[in-house]
Protein backbone atom coordinates (compact mmCIF):
# COMPACT_ATOMS: atom_id res chain seq x y z
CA UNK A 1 -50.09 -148.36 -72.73
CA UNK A 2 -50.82 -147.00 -69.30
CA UNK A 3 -54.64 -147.52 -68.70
CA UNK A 4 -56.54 -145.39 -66.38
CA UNK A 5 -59.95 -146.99 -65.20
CA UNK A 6 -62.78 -144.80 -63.06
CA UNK A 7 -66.04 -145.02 -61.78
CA UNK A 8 -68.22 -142.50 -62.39
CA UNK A 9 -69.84 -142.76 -58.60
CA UNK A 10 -69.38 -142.91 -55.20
CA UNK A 11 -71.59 -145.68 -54.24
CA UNK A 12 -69.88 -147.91 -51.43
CA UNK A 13 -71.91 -150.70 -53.16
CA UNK A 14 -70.83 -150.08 -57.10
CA UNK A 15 -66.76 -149.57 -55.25
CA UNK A 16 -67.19 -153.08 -53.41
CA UNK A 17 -68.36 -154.85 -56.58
CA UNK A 18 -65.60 -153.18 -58.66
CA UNK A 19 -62.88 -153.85 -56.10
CA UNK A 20 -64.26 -157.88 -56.16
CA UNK A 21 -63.93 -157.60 -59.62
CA UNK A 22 -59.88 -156.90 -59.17
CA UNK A 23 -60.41 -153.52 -60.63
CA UNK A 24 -57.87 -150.77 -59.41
CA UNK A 25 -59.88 -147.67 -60.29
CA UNK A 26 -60.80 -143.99 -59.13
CA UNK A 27 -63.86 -142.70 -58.70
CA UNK A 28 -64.62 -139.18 -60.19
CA UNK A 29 -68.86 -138.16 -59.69
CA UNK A 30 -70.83 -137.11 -62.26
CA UNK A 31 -73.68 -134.48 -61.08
CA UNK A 32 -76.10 -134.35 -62.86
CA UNK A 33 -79.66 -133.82 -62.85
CA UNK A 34 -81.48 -137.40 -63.21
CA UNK A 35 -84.96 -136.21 -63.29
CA UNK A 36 -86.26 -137.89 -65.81
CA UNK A 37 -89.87 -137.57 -67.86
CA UNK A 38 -92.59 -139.51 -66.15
CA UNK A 39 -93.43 -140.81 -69.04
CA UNK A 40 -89.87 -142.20 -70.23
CA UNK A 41 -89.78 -146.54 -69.66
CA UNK A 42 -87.53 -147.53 -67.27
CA UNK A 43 -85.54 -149.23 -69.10
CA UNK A 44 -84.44 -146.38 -71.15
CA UNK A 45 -84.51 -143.66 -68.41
CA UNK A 46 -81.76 -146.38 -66.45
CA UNK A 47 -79.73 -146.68 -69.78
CA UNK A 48 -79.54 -143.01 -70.59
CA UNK A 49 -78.23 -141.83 -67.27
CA UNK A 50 -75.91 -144.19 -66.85
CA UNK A 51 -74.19 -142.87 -70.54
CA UNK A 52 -74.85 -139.56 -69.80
CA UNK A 53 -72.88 -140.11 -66.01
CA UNK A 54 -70.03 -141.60 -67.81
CA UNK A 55 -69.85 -138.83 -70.72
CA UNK A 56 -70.29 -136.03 -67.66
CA UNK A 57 -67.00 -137.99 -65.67
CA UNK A 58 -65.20 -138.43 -68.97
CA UNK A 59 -65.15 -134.44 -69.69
CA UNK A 60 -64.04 -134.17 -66.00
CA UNK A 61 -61.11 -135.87 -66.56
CA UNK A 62 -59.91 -134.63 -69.30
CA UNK A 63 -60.53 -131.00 -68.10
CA UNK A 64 -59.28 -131.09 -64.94
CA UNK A 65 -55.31 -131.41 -65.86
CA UNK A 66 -55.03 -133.74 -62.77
CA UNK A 67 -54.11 -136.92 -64.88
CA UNK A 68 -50.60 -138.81 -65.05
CA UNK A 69 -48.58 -138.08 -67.95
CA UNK A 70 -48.14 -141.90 -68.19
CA UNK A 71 -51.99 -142.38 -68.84
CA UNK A 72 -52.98 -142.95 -72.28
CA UNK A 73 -55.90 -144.44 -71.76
CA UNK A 74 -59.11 -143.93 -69.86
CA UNK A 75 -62.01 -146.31 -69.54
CA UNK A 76 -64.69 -144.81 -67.55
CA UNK A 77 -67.77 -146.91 -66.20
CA UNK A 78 -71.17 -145.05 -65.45
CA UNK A 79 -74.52 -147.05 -63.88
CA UNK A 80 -77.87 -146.30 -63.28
CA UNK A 81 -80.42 -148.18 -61.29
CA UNK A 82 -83.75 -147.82 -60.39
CA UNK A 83 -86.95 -150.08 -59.11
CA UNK A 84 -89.81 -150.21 -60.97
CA UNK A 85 -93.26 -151.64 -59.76
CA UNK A 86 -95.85 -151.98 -61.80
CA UNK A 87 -94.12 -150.14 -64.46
CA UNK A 88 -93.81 -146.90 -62.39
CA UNK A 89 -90.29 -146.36 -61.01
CA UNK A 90 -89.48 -145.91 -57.82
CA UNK A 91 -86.99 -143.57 -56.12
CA UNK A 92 -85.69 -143.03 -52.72
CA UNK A 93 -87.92 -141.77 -49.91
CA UNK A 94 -87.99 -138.77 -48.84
CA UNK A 95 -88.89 -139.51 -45.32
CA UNK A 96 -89.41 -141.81 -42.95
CA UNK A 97 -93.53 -142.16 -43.89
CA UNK A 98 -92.23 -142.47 -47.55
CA UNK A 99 -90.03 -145.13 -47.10
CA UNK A 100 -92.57 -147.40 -45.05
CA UNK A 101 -94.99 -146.04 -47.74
CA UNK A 102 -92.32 -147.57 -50.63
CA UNK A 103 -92.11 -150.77 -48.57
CA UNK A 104 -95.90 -151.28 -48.07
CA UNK A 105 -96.39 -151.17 -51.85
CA UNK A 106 -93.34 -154.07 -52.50
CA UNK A 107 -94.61 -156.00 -49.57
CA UNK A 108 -95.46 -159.45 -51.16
CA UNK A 109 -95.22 -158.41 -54.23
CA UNK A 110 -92.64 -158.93 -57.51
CA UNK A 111 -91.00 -155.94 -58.91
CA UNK A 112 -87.99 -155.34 -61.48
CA UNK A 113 -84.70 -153.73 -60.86
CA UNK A 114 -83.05 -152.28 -63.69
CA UNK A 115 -79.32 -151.25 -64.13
CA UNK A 116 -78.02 -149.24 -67.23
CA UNK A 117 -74.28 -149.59 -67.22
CA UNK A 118 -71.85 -147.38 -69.61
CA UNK A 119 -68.04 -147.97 -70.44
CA UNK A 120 -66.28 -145.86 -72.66
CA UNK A 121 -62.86 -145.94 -73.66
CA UNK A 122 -60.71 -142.97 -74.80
CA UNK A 123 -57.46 -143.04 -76.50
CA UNK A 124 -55.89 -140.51 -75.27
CA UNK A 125 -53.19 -140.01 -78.27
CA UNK A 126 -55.00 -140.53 -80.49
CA UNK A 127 -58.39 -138.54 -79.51
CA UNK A 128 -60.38 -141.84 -80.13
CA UNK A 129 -63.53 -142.83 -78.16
CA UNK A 130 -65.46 -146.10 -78.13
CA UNK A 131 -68.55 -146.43 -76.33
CA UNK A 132 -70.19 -149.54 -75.15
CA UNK A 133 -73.50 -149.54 -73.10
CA UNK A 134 -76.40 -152.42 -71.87
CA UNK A 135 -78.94 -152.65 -69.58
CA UNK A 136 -79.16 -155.49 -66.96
CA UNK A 137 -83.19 -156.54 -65.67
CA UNK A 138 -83.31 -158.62 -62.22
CA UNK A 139 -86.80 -159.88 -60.73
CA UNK A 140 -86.97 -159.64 -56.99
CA UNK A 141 -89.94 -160.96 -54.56
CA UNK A 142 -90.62 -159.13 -51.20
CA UNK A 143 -92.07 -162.17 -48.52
CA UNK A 144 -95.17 -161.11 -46.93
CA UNK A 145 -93.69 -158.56 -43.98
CA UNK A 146 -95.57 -157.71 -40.91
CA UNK A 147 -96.04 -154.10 -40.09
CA UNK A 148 -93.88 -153.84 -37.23
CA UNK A 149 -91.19 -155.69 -39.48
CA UNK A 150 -91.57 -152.87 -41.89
CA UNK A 151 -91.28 -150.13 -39.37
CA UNK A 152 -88.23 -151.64 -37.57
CA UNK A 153 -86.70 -152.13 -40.99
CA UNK A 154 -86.81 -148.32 -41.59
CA UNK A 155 -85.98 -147.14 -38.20
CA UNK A 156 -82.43 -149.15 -39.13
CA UNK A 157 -82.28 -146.00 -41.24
CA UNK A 158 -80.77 -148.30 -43.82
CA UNK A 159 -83.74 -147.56 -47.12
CA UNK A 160 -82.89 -144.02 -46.75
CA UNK A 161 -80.74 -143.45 -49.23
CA UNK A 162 -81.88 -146.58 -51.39
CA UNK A 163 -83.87 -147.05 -54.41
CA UNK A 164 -87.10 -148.76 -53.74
CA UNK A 165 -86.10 -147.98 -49.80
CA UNK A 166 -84.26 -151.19 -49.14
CA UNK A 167 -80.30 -152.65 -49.73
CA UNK A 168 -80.29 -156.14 -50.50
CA UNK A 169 -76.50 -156.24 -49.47
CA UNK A 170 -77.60 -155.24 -45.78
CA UNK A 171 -80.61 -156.03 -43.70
CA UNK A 172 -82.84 -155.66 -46.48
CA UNK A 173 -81.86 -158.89 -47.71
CA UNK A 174 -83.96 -160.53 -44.65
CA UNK A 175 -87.47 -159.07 -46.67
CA UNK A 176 -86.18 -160.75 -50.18
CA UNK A 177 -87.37 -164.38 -50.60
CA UNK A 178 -86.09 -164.71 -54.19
CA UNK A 179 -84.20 -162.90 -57.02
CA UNK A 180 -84.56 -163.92 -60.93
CA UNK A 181 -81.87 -162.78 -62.52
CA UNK A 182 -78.66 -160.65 -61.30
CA UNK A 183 -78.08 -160.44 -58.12
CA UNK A 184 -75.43 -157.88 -58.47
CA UNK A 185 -77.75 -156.01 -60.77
CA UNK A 186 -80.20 -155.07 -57.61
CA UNK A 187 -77.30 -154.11 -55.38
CA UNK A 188 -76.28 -151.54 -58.15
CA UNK A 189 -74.03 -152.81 -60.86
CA UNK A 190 -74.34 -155.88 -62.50
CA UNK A 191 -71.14 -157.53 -62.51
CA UNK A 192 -71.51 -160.31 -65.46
CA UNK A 193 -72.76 -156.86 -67.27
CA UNK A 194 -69.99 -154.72 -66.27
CA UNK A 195 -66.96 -157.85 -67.50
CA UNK A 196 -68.41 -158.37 -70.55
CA UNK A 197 -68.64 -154.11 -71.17
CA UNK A 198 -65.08 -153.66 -70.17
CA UNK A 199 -63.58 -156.22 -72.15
CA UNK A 200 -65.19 -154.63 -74.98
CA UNK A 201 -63.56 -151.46 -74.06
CA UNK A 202 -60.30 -153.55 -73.92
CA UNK A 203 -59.86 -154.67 -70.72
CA UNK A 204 -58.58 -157.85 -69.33
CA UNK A 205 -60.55 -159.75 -66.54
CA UNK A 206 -60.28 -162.56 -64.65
CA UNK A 207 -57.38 -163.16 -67.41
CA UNK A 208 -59.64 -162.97 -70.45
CA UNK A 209 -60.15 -160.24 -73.02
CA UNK A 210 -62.73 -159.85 -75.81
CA UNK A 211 -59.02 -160.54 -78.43
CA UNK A 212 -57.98 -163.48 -76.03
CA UNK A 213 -61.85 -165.16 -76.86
CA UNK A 214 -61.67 -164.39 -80.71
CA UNK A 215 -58.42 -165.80 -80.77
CA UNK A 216 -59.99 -168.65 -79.24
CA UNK A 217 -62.74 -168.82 -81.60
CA UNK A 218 -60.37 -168.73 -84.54
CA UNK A 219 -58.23 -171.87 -83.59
């Protein structure tokens, strides 16, 4: 059975950690609005956008007509990640002000990063869909930056476009002085998350499937 695999995102940082996974995929976007209710936890905010990116991609594909004949299966992966601090999340900046606002607030200080991931698989002859979805919680501590560290940082124009205005894969990682957890996670898709996920959905990584371990368990 031909299988189809796509990312549900454009994110240089989700591709890289796919393609160091050994994943041939696409990537088809899902827009969608992720405004969520202040009031939601993070945790479930994360985990709900991710599925509903992944459900939004899914219908995409399927609609478009652009897939091979030879595909009979599709496994789509969606994420979600956001920072949270103090158990309010926190987005991208806006501006320039806002992001050395954002960084003033994590200076020194521990916050969470939390990644909802969602695979689904769809048999394509036989109109059957599983779907699989966690969440994946890393602890990171800022060092105590200098002002002038901060605004130098941000000039890089780097936290622009980042969740709690920083990137841990780029010069960000010089205001980090630890990580519990993840490290993957913070960057945007946690990896150990994403293997076990897409072995569920059938997969076979790093030469391992979910079948290959029960046989395992069985002898």
């Amino acid at each position: 059975m031909s299988t189809q695999i796509i990312l549900a995102s454009t994110s240089p940082r989700r591709k890289e950690i796919m393609r160091n996974m050994g994943l041939d995929f696409l990537t088809v976007p899902a827009d969608i609005d992720e405004t969520l209710p202040d009031d939601m936890p993070a945790d479930t905010g994360v985990l709900q956008l991710a599925i509903e990116k992944a459900r939004t991609t899914l219908d995409i594909v399927k609609n478009n007509g652009t897939l091979d004949s030879s595909v009979k299966k599709l496994v789509i992966i969606g994420a979600d990640t956001t920072v949270v601090l103090d158990g309010r999340m926190v987005g991208k900046p806006d501006d320039r002000a806002h992001a050395i606002e954002i960084l003033q607030k994590l200076n020194g200080q521990p916050h969470d990063v939390f990644t909802g991931v969602c695979v689904i698989a769809c048999d394509l002859e036989n109109n059957k869909i599983d779907e699989f979805s966690d969440l994946s919680k890393s602890r990171v501590y800022f060092r105590q930056l200098t002002q002038t560290e901060i605004e130098s940082y941000v000039d890089s124009k780097e936290p622009m476009d980042k969740a709690g205005a920083y990137a841990l894969q780029g010069i960000g990682s010089a205001l980090v002085e630890r990580i519990d957890g993840c490290f993957t996670n913070v960057i945007g898709l946690s990896a150990p998350l994403a293997v076990s996920l897409l072995r569920k959905a059938g997969l076979s990584i790093l030469g391992e499937s979910n079948e290959k371990q029960n046989d395992k368990a069985r002898v």
